[in-house]
C-alpha atoms as a PDB file:
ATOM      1  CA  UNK A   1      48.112-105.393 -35.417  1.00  0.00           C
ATOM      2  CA  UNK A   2      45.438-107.076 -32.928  1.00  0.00           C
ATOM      3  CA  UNK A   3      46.566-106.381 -29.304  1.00  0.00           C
ATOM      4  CA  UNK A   4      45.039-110.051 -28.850  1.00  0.00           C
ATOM      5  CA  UNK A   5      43.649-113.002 -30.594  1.00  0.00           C
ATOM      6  CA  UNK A   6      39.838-112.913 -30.505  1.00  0.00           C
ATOM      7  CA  UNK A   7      38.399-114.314 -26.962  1.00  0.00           C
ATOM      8  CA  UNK A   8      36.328-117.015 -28.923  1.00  0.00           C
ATOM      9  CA  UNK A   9      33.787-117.272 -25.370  1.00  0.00           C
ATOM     10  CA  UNK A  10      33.151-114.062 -25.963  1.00  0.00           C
ATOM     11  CA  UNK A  11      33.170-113.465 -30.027  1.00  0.00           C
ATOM     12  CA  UNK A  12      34.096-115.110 -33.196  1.00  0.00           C
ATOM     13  CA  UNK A  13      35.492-111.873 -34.794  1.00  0.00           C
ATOM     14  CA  UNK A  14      37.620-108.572 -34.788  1.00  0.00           C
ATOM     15  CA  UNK A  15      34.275-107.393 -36.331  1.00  0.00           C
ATOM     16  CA  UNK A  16      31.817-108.504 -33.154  1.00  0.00           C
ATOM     17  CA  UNK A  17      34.466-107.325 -30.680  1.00  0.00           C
ATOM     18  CA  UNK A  18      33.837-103.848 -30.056  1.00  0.00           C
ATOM     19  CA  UNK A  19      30.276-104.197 -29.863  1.00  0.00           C
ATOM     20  CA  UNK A  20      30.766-107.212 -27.568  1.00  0.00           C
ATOM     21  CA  UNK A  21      33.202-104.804 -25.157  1.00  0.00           C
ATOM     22  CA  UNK A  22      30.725-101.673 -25.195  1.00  0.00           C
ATOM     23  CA  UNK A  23      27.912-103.556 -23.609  1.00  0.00           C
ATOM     24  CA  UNK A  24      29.858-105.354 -21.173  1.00  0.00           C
ATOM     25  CA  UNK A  25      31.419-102.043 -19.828  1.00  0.00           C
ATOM     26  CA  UNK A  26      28.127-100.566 -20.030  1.00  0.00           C
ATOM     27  CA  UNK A  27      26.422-103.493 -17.577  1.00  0.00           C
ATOM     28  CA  UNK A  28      29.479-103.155 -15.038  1.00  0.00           C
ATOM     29  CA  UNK A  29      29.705 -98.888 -15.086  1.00  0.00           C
ATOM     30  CA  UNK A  30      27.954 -98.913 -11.603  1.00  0.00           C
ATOM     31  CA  UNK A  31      30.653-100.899 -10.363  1.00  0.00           C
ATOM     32  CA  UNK A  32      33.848-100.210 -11.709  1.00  0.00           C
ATOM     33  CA  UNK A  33      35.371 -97.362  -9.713  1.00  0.00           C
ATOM     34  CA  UNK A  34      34.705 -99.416  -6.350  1.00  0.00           C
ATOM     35  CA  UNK A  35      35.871-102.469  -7.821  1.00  0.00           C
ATOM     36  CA  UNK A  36      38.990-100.932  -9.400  1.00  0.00           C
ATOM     37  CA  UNK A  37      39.642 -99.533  -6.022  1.00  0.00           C
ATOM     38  CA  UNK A  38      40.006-102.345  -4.073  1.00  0.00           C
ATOM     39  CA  UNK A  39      41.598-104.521  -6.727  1.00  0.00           C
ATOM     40  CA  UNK A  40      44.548-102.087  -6.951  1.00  0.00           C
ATOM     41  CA  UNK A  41      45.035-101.757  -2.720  1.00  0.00           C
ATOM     42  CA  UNK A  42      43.574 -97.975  -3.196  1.00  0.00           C
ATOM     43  CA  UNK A  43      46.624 -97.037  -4.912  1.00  0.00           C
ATOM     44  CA  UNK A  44      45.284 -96.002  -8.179  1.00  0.00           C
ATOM     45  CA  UNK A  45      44.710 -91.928  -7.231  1.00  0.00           C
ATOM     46  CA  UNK A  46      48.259 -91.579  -6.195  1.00  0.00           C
ATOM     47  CA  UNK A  47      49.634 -93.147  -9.250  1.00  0.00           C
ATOM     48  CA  UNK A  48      47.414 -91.789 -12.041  1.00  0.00           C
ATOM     49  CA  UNK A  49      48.313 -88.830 -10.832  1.00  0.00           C
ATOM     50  CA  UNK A  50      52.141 -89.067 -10.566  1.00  0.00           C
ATOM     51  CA  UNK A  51      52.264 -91.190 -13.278  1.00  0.00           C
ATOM     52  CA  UNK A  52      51.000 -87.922 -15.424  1.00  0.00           C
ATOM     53  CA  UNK A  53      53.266 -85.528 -13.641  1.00  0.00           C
ATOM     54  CA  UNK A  54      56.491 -87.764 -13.828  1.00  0.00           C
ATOM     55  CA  UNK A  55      55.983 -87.912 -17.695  1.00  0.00           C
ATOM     56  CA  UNK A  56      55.467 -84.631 -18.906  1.00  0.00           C
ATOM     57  CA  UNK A  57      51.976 -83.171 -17.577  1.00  0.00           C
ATOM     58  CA  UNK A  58      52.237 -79.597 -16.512  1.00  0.00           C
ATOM     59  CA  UNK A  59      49.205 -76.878 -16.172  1.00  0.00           C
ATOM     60  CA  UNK A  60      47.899 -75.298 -19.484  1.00  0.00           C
ATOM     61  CA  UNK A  61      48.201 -78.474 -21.558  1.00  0.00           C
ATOM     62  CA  UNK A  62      45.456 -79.811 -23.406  1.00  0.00           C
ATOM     63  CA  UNK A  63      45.188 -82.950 -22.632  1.00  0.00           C
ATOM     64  CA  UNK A  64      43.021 -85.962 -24.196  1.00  0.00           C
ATOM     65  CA  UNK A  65      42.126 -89.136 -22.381  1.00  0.00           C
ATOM     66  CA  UNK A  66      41.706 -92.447 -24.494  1.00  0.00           C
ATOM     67  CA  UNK A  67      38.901 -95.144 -23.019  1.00  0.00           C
ATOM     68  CA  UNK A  68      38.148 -92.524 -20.190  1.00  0.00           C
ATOM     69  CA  UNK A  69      35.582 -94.925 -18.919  1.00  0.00           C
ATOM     70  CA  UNK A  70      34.475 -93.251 -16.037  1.00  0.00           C
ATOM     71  CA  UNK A  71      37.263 -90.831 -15.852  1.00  0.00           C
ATOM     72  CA  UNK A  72      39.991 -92.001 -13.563  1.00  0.00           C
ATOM     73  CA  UNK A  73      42.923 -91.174 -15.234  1.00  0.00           C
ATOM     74  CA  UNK A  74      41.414 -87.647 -16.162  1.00  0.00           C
ATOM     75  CA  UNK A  75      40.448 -86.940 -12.253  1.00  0.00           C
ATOM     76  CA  UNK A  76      44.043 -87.302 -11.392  1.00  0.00           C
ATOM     77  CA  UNK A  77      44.760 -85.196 -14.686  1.00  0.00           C
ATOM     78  CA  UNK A  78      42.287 -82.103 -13.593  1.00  0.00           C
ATOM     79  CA  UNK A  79      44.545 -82.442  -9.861  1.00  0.00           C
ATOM     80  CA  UNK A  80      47.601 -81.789 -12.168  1.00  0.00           C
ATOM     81  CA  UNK A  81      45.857 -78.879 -14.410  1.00  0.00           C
ATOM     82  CA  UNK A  82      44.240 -77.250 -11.905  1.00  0.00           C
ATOM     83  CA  UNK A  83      40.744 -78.166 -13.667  1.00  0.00           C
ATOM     84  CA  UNK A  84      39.202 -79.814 -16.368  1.00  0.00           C
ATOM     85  CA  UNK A  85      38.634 -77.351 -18.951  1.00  0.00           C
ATOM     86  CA  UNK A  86      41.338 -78.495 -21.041  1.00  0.00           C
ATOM     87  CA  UNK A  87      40.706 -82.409 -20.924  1.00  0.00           C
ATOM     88  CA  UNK A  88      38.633 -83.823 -23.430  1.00  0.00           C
ATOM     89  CA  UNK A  89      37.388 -87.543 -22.743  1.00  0.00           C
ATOM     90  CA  UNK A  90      36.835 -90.051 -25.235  1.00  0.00           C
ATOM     91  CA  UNK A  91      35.354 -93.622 -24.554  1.00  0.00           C
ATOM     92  CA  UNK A  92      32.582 -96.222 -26.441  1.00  0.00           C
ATOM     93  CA  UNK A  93      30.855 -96.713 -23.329  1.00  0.00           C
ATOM     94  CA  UNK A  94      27.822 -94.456 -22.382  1.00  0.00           C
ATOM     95  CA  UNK A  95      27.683 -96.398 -19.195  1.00  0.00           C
ATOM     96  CA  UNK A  96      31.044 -95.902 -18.401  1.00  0.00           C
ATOM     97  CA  UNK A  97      31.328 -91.930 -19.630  1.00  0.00           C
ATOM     98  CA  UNK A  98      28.131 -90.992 -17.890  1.00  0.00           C
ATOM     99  CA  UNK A  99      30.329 -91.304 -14.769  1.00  0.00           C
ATOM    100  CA  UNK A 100      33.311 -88.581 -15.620  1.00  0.00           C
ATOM    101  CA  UNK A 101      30.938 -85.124 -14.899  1.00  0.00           C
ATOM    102  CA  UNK A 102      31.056 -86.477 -11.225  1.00  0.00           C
ATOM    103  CA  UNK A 103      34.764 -86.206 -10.853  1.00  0.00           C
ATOM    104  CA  UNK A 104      35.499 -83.790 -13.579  1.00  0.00           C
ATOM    105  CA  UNK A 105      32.457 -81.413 -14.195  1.00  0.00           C
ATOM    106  CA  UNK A 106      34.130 -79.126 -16.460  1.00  0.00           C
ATOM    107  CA  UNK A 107      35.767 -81.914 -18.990  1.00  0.00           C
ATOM    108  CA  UNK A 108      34.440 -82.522 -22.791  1.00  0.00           C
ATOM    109  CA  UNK A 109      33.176 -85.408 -23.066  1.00  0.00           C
ATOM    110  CA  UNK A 110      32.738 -87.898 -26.481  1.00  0.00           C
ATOM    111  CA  UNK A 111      31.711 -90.783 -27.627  1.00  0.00           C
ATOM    112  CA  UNK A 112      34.315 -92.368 -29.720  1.00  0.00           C
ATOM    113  CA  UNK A 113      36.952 -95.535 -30.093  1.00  0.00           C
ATOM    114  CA  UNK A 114      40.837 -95.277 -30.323  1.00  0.00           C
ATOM    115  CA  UNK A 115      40.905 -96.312 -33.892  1.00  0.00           C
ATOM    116  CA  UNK A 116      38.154 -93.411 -35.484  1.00  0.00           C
ATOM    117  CA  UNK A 117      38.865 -90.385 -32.796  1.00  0.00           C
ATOM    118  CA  UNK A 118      36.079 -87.758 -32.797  1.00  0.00           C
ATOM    119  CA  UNK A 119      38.593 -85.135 -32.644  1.00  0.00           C
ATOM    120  CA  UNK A 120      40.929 -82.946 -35.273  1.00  0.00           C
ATOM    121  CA  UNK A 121      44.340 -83.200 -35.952  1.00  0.00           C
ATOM    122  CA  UNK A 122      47.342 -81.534 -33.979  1.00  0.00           C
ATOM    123  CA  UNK A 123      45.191 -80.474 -30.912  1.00  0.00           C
ATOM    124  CA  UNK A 124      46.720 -81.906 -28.278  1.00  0.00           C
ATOM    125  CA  UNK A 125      49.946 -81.467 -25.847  1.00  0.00           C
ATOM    126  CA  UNK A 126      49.350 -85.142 -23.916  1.00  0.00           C
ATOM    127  CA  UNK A 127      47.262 -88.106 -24.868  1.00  0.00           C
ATOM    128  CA  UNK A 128      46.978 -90.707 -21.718  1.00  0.00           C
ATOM    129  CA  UNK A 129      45.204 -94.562 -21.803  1.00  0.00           C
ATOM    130  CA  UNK A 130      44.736 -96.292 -18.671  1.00  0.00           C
ATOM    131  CA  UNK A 131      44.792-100.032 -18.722  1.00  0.00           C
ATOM    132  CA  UNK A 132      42.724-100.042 -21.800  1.00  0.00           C
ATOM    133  CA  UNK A 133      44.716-100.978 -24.460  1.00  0.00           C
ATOM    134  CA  UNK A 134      43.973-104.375 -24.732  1.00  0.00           C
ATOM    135  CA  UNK A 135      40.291-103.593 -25.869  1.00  0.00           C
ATOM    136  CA  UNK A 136      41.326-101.427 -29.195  1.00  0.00           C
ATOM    137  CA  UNK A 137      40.868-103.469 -32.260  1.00  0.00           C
ATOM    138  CA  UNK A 138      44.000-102.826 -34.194  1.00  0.00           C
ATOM    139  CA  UNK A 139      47.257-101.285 -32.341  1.00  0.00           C
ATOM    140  CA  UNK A 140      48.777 -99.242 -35.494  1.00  0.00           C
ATOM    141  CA  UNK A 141      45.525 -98.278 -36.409  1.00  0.00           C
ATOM    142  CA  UNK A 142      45.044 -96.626 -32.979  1.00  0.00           C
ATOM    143  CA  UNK A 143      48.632 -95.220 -32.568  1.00  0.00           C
ATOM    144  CA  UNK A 144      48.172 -93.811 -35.788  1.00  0.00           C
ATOM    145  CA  UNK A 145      45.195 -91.896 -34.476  1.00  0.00           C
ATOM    146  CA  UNK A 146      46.943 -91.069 -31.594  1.00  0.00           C
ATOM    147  CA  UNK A 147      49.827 -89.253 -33.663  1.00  0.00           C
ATOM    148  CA  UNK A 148      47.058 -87.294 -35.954  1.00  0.00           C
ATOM    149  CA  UNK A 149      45.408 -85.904 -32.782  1.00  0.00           C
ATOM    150  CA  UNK A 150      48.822 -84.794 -30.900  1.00  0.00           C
ATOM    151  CA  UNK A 151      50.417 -81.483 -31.678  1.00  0.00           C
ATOM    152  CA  UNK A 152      54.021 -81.763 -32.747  1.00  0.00           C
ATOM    153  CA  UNK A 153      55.895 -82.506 -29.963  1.00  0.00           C
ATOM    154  CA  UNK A 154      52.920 -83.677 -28.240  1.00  0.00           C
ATOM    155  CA  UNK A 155      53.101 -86.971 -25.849  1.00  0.00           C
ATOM    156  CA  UNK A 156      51.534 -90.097 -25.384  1.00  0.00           C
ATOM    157  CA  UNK A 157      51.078 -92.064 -22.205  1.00  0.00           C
ATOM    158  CA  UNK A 158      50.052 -95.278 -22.088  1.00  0.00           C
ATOM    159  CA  UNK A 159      49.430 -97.265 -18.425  1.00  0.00           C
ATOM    160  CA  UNK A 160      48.472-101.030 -18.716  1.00  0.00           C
ATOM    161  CA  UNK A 161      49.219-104.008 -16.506  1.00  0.00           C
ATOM    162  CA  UNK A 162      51.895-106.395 -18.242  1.00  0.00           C
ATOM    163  CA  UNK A 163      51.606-110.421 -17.368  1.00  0.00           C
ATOM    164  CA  UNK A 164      54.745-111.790 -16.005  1.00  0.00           C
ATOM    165  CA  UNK A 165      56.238-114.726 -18.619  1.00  0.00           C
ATOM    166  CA  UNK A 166      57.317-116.915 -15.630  1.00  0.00           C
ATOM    167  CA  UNK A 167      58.293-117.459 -11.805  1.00  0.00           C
ATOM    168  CA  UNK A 168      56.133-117.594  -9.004  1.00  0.00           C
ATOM    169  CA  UNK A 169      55.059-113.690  -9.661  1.00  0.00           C
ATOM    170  CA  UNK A 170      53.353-114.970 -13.320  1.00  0.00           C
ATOM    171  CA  UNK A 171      51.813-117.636 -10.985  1.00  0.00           C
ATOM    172  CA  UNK A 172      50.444-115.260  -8.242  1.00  0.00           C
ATOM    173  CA  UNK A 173      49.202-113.179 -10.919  1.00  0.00           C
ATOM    174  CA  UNK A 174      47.165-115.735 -12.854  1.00  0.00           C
ATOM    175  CA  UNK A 175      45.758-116.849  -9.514  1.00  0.00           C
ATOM    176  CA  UNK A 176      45.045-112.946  -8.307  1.00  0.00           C
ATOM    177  CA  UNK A 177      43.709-111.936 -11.698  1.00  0.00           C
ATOM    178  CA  UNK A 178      42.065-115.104 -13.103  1.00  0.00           C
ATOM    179  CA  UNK A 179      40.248-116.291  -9.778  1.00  0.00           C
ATOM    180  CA  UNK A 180      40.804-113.860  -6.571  1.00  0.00           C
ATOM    181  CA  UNK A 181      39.465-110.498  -8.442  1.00  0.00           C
ATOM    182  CA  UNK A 182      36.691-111.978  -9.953  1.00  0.00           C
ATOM    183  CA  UNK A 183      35.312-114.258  -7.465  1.00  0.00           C
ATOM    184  CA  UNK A 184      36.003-110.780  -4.545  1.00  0.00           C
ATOM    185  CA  UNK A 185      34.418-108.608  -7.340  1.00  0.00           C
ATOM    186  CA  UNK A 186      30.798-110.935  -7.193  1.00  0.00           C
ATOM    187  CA  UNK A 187      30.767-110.962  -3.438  1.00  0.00           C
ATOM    188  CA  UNK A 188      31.396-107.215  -2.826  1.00  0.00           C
ATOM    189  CA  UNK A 189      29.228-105.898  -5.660  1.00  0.00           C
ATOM    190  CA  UNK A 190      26.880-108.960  -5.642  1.00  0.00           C
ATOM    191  CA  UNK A 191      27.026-108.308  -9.779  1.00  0.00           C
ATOM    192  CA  UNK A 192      27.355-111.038 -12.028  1.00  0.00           C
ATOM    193  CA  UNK A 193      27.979-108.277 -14.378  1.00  0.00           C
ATOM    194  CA  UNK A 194      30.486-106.592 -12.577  1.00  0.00           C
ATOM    195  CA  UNK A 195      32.692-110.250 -12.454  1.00  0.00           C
ATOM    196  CA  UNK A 196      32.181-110.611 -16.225  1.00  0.00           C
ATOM    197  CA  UNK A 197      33.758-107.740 -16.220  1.00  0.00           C
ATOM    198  CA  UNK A 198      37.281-108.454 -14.231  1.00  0.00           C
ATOM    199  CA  UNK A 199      37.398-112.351 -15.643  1.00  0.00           C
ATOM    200  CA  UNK A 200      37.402-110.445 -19.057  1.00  0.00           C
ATOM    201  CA  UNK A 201      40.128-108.428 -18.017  1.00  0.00           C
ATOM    202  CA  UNK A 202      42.567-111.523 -17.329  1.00  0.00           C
ATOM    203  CA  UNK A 203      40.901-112.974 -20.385  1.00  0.00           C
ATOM    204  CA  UNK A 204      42.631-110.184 -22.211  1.00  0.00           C
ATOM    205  CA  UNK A 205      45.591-109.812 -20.046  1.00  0.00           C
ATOM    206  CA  UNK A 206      46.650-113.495 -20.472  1.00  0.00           C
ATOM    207  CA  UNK A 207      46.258-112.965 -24.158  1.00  0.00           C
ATOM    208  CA  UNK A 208      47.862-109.612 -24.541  1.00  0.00           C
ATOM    209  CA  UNK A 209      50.566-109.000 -27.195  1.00  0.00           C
ATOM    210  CA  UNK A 210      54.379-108.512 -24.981  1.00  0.00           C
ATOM    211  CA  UNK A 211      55.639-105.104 -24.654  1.00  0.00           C
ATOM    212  CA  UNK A 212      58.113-105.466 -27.962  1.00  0.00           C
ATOM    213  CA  UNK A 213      55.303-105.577 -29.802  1.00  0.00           C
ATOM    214  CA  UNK A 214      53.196-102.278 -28.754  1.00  0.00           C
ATOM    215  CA  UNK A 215      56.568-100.301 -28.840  1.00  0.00           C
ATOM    216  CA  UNK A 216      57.015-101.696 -32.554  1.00  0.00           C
ATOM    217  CA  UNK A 217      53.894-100.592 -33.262  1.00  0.00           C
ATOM    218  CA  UNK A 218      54.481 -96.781 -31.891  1.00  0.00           C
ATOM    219  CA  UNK A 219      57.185 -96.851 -33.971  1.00  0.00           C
ATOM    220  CA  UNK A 220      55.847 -97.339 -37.510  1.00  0.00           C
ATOM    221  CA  UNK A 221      53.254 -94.610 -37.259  1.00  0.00           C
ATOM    222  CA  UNK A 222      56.052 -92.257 -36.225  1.00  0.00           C
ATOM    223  CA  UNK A 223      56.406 -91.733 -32.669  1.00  0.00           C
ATOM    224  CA  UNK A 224      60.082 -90.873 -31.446  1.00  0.00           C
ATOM    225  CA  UNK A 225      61.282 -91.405 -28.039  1.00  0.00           C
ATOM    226  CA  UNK A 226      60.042 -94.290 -27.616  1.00  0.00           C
ATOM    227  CA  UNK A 227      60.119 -96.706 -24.636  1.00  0.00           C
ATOM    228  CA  UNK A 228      58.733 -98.571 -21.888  1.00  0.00           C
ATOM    229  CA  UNK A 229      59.100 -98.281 -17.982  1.00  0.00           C
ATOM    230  CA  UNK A 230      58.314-101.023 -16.063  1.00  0.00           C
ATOM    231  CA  UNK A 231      57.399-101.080 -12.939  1.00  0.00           C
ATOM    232  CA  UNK A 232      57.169-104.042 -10.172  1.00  0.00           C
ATOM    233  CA  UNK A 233      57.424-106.650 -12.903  1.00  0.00           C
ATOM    234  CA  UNK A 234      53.253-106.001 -13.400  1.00  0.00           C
ATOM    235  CA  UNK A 235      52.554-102.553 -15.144  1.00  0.00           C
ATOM    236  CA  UNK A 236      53.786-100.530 -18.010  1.00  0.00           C
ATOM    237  CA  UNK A 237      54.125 -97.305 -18.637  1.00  0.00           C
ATOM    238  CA  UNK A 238      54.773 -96.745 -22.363  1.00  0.00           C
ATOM    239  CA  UNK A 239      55.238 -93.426 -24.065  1.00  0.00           C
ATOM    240  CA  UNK A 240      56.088 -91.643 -26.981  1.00  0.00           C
ATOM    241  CA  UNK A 241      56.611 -88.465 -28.642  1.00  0.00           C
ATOM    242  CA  UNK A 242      55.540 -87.094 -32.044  1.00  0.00           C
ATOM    243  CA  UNK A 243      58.124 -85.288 -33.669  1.00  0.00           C
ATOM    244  CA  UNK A 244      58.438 -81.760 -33.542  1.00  0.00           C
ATOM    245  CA  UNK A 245      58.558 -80.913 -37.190  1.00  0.00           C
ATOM    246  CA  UNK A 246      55.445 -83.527 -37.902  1.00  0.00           C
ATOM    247  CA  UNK A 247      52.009 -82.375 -38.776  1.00  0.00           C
ATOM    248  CA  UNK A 248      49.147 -84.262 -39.572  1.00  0.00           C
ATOM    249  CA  UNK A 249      46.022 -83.256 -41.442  1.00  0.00           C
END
């Protein structure tokens, strides 16, 4: 299942899209952590990290980070283990991956998309994605990946911002996300790159499948303990848990 319809500006395909998203994350790496910074009001540390903790996290996990880009979500990870030893980072982007060692010197790092992971089977306690769901190219094909890599009884945490259908907040966040973000992303990074980058993001946010659909998806593959919390109306935290008796080879 495609998390969106194909951005036709941007490709024609499924086929052309990953290749399309790799070099555009690679062109804004410089940018992103400042950028993502002051989009989210500097709240991001504090909630990548309690985000982890409130769902399951705990020290001597091993934990693997989808779409790391440049390592966010497994920063606030290595403040929950103690370390990044046991966190093993997978993204497309060597742009965006380049930047992890910085905050987490001791992490593995891969190059590798959610639907093919470079990884084997039933290795790991807690799989986390942050806001980067909307750039896999199939959803079951992904969550089906996801299950093979967790251990039984493993968990998956997914972050991602959710459009609101209606009201005045799914009006202030078209405005915020389609126009204020971008156009403040080009004047503080003076990157045309770096605003491809964030219009892209509504692009994909406007077109995003609704939460029903991504927790029918995690679902078929197998998952248990399924649900969604949302929070403020705007983000999502979804998560899942592979049964205990399940093995994958």
């Amino acid at each position: 299942m495609q998390p969106h319809a194909p951005i036709a500006q941007r490709y024609q395909t499924d086929a052309e899209k990953p290749e399309y998203v790799e070099k555009l994350f690679d062109a804004g790496a410089n940018y992103y952590d400042r950028t993502v910074g002051w989009g989210f009001l500097g709240s991001g540390k504090f909630y990548r990290k309690w985000a982890q903790q409130k769902n399951g996290l705990k020290p001597g996990m091993e934990v693997l980070d989808v779409a790391s880009g440049t390592g966010l979500v497994a920063e606030a990870a290595s403040r929950v283990l103690g370390g990044g030893k046991n966190i093993t980072c997978v993204d497309p982007s060597r742009g965006m991956l380049s930047h992890v060692s910085a905050k987490v010197p001791d992490a593995t790092l891969l190059i590798g998309r959610a639907d093919a992971l470079p990884v084997e089977s039933n290795q790991f306690d807690f799989l986390t994605m942050g806001y980067a769901l909307r750039h896999v190219g199939d959803l079951d094909i992904a969550f089906a990946e996801y299950f093979r890599a967790l251990k039984p009884g493993g968990k998956v945490l997914l972050l991602e911002v959710t459009k609101p259908q209606k009201g005045f907040r799914a009006w202030l966040f078209r405005v915020y996300f389609k126009n204020i973000y971008p156009g403040f992303t080009r004047l503080f990074t003076r990157s045309a790159a770096a605003k491809e980058m964030m219009v892209y993001y509504w692009e994909t946010m406007d077109a995003f499948v609704p939460p029903e659909q991504i927790l029918a998806s995690l679902n078929r593959v197998g998952f248990e303990q399924v649900k969604r919390i949302a929070l403020a109306g705007l983000f999502s935290e979804y998560t899942a848990v592979k049964p205990a008796a399940a093995s994958t080879k």
